[in-house]
Protein backbone atom coordinates (compact mmCIF):
# COMPACT_ATOMS: atom_id res chain seq x y z
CA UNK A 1 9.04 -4.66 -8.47
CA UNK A 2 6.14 -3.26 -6.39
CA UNK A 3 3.03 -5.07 -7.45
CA UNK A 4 0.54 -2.67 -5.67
CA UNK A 5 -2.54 -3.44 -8.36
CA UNK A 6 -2.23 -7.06 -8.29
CA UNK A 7 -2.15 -7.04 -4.51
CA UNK A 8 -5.45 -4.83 -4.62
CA UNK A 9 -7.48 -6.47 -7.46
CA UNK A 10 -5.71 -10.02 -5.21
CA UNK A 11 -7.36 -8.46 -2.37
CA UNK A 12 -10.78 -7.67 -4.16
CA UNK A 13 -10.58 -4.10 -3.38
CA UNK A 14 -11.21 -1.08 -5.43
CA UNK A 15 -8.87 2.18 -6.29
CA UNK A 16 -10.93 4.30 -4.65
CA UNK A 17 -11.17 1.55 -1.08
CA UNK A 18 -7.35 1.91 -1.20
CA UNK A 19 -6.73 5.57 -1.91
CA UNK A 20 -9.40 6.27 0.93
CA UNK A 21 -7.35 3.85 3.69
CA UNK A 22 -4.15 5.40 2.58
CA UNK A 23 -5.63 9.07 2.90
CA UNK A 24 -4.46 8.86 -0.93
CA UNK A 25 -5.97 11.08 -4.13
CA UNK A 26 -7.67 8.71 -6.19
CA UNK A 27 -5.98 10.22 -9.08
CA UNK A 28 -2.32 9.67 -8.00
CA UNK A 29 -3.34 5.93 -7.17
CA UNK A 30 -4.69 5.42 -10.61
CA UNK A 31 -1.62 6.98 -12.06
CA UNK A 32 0.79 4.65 -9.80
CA UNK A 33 -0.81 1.45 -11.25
CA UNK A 34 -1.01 2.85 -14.66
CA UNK A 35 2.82 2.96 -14.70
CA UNK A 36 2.83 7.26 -15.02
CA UNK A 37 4.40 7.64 -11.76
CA UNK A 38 7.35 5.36 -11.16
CA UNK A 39 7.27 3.55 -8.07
CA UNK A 40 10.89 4.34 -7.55
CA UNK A 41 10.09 7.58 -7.36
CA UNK A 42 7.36 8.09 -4.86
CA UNK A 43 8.28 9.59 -1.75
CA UNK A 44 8.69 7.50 1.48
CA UNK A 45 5.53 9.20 3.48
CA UNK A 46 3.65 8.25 0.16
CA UNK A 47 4.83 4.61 -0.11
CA UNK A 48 4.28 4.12 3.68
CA UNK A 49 0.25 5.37 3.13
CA UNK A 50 0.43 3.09 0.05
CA UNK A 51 1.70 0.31 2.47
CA UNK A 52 -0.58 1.20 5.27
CA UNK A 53 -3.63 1.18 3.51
CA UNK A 54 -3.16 -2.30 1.95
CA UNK A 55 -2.25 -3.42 4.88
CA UNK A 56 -5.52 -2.22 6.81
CA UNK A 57 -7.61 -3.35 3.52
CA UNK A 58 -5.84 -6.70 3.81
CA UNK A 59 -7.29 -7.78 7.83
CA UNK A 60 -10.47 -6.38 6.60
CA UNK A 61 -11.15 -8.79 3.90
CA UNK A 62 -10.51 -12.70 3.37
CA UNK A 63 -6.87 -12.55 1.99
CA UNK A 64 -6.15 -15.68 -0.59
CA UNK A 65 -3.60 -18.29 0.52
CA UNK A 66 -0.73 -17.17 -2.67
CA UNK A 67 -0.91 -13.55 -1.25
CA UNK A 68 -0.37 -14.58 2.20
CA UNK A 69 3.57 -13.83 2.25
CA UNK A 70 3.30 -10.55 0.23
CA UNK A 71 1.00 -9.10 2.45
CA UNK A 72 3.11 -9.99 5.35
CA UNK A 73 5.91 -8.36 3.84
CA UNK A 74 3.84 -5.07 3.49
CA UNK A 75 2.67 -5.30 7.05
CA UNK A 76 6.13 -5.45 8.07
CA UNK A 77 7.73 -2.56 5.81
CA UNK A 78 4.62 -0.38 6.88
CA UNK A 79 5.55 -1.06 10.55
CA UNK A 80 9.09 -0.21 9.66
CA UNK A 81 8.33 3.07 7.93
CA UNK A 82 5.99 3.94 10.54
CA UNK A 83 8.72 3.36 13.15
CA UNK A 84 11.14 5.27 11.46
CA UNK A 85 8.70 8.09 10.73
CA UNK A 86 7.78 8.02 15.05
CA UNK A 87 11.54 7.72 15.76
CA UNK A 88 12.27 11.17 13.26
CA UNK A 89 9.55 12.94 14.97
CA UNK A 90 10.87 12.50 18.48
């Protein structure tokens, strides 16, 4: 399961911090962590914003030591996505 608002509240950011870095509606972020729109069935660009925006939020602020190896993991399926995204395009 996709933890995306304990990562942010882990992170000490806000909705709005993480829907602006993703280039995400406020709204739709809100919704995700409320449980109205299943994870499961967000689109890949989406999750890949989702991804890249914690993952910009997360070398901007002082990350705690127990979120250290799920933030790696969404640095590494945002470069992943990305890639695959740049490989599609070419």
């Amino acid at each position: 399961m996709v933890k995306i608002k304990e990562w942010r509240q882990g992170l000490g950011i806000t909705q709005k911090a993480l829907a602006d870095a993703a280039g995400l509606d406020l709204r739709w972020v809100q919704k995700l962590e409320a449980g109205d729109i299943d994870i499961q069935n967000v689109t890949v660009k989406r999750f890949s914003l989702l991804m890249k925006g914690i993952s910009e939020l997360s070398q901007q602020v002082s990350c705690p030591c127990s979120m250290k190896s799920d933030i790696e993991t969404v640095n590494e399926i945002h470069e992943m996505v990305d890639r695959l995204f740049k490989e599609d395009s070419a």
